[in-house]
Structures are given as structure tokens and as C-alpha cells.
Protein backbone atom coordinates (compact mmCIF):
# COMPACT_ATOMS: atom_id res chain seq x y z
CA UNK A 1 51.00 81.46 175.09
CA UNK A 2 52.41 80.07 178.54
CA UNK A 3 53.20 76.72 179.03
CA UNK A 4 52.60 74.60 182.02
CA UNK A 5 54.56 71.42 182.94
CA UNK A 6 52.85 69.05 185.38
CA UNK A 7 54.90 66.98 187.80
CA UNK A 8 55.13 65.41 190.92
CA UNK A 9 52.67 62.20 190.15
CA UNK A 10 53.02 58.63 191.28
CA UNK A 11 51.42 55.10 193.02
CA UNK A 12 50.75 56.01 196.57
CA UNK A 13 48.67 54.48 199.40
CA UNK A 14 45.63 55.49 200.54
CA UNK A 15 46.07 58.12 203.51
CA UNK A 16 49.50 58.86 201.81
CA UNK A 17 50.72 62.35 200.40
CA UNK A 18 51.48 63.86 197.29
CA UNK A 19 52.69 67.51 195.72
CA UNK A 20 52.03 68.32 192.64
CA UNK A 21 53.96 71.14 190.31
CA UNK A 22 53.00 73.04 187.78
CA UNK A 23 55.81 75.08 186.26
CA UNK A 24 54.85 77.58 183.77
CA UNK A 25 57.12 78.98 180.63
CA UNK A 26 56.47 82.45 182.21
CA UNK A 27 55.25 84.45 184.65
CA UNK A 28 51.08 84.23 185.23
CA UNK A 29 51.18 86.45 187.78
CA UNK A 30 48.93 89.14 185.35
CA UNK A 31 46.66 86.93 185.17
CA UNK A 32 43.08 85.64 187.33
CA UNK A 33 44.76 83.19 188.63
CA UNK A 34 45.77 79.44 188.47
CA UNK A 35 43.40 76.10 188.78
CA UNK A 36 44.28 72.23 189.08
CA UNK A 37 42.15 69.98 186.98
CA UNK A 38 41.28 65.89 187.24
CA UNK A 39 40.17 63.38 185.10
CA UNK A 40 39.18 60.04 186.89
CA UNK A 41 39.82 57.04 184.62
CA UNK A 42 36.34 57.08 182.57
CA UNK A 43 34.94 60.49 183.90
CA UNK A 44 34.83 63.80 182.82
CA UNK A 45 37.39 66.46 184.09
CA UNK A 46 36.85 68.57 187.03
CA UNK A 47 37.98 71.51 188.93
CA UNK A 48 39.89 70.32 192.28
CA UNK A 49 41.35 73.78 193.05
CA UNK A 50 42.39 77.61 192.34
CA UNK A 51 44.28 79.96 193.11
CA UNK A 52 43.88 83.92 192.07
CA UNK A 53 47.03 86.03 191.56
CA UNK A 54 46.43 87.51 194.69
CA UNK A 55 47.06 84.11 196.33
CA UNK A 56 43.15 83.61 197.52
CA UNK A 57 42.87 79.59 197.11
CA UNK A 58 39.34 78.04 196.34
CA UNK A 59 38.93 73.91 196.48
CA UNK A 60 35.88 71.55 195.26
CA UNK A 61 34.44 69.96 198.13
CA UNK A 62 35.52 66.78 197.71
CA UNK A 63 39.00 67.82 198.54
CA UNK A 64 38.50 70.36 200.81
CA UNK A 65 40.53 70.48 204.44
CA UNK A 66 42.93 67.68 202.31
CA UNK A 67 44.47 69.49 199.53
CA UNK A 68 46.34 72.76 199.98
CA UNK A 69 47.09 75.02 196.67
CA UNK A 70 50.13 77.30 197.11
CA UNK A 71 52.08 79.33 194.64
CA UNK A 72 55.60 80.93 194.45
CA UNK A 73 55.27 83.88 191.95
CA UNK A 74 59.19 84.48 191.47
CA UNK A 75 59.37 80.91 190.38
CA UNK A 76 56.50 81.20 188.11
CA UNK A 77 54.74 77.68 189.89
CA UNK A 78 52.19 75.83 191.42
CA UNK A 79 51.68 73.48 193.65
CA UNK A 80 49.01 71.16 194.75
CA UNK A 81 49.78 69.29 198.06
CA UNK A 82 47.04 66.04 198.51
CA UNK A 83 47.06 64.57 201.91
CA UNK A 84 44.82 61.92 203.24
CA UNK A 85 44.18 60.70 199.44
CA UNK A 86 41.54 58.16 198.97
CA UNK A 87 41.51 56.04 195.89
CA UNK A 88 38.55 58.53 194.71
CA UNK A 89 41.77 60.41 194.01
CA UNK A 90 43.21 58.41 191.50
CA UNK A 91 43.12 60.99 188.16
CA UNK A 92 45.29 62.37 185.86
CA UNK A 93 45.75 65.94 187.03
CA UNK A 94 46.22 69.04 185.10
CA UNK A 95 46.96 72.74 185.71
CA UNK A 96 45.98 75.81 183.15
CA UNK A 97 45.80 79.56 183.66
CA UNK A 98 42.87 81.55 184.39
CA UNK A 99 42.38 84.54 182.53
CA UNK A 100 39.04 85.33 184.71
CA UNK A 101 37.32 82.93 187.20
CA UNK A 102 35.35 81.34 184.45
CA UNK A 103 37.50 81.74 181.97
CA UNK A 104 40.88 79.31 180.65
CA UNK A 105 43.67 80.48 178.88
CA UNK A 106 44.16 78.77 175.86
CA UNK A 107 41.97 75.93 174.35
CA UNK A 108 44.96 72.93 175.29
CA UNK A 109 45.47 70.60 178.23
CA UNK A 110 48.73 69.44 178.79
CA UNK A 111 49.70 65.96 179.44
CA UNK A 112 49.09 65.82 183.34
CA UNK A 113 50.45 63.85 185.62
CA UNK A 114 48.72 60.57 187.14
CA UNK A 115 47.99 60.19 190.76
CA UNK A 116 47.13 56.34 191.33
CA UNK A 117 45.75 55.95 195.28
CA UNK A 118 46.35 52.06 195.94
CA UNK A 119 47.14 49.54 198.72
């Protein structure tokens, strides 16, 4: 099993910035690929973005042209970088592996890291 480590969470202002990392216990670089999750406070969890092995990146609409997911294979991490964030951003976030595109590794979610978009 691999596991991930969320980080990088915190109060910011609407129209403010935050990165994200996900460092994992070892190298996912064999498998599909890599995906950010969010809960909203009282909502069910979504997908916000991926990103295969390869490095192709893939983003829900809703975040699209805001967030940017990157990863750094030798470092065995990923990041999530949230600009312009609107309080419709305000969710725990969560990263797991992809063993295809459908497909999680594992049955677990780790314990996230909150985002809280406030004035």
C-alpha cells in the first residue's frame, strides 16, 4: 500500500492562492496516475483534478483555468496550486492513486487538508 500525506491547507481570502501537497510513502509513478479529491462541508466528495503518470493533467470544470496539478516524480509528490479561490472552494481536500482512470487504489481516504475561502 502507498501512503499519501496531504498538506498545504489553511484560511485564505477569496481571490487568494493556495498549494496543496500530497507526498506519497513511495513512488506512484507505475501507476495511472494521481487525482485530488473535495468534500464541501455537507456534500459529497468530488473529483477536482488528475494527473496520469505521464504528466497529462485533467480538471472538473468548476476549477478549470484556476487550479494547476503538477507532479515531481523523483520526489514521489503532488501538488495542487488553487488561484482565484472562491468560497465555493472551501473543502477538505484529498489525494489517492489511480490504478486506471476509473479506478482508486485502495479503499481509504486520508485525513485531507481543509481549504477555508473567507473574507
Amino acid at each position: 500500500q502507498v501512503q499519501l500525506v496531504e498538506s498545504g491547507g489553511g484560511l485564505v481570502q477569496p481571490g487568494g492562492s493556495l498549494t496543496l501537497t500530497c507526498a506519497a510513502s513511495r513512488s506512484t509513478s507505475s501507476m495511472y496516475g494521481m487525482a485530488w479529491y473535495r468534500q464541501p462541508p455537507g456534500q459529497q466528495r468530488e473529483l477536482v483534478a488528475s494527473i496520469t503518470s505521464g504528466g497529462s493533467p485533467k480538471y472538473a470544470d468548476s476549477v478549470k483555468g484556476r487550479f494547476t496539478i503538477s507532479r515531481d516524480n523523483a520526489k514521489n509528490t503532488v501538488y495542487l496550486q488553487m488561484d482565484s479561490l472562491k468560497a465555493e472552494d472551501t473543502a477538505a481536500y484529498y489525494c489517492r492513486v489511480m490504478v486506471t482512470q476509473t479506478l482508486l487504489l485502495g479503499d481509504s481516504w486520508g485525513q485531507g487538508t481543509q481549504v477555508t475561502v473567507s473574507s
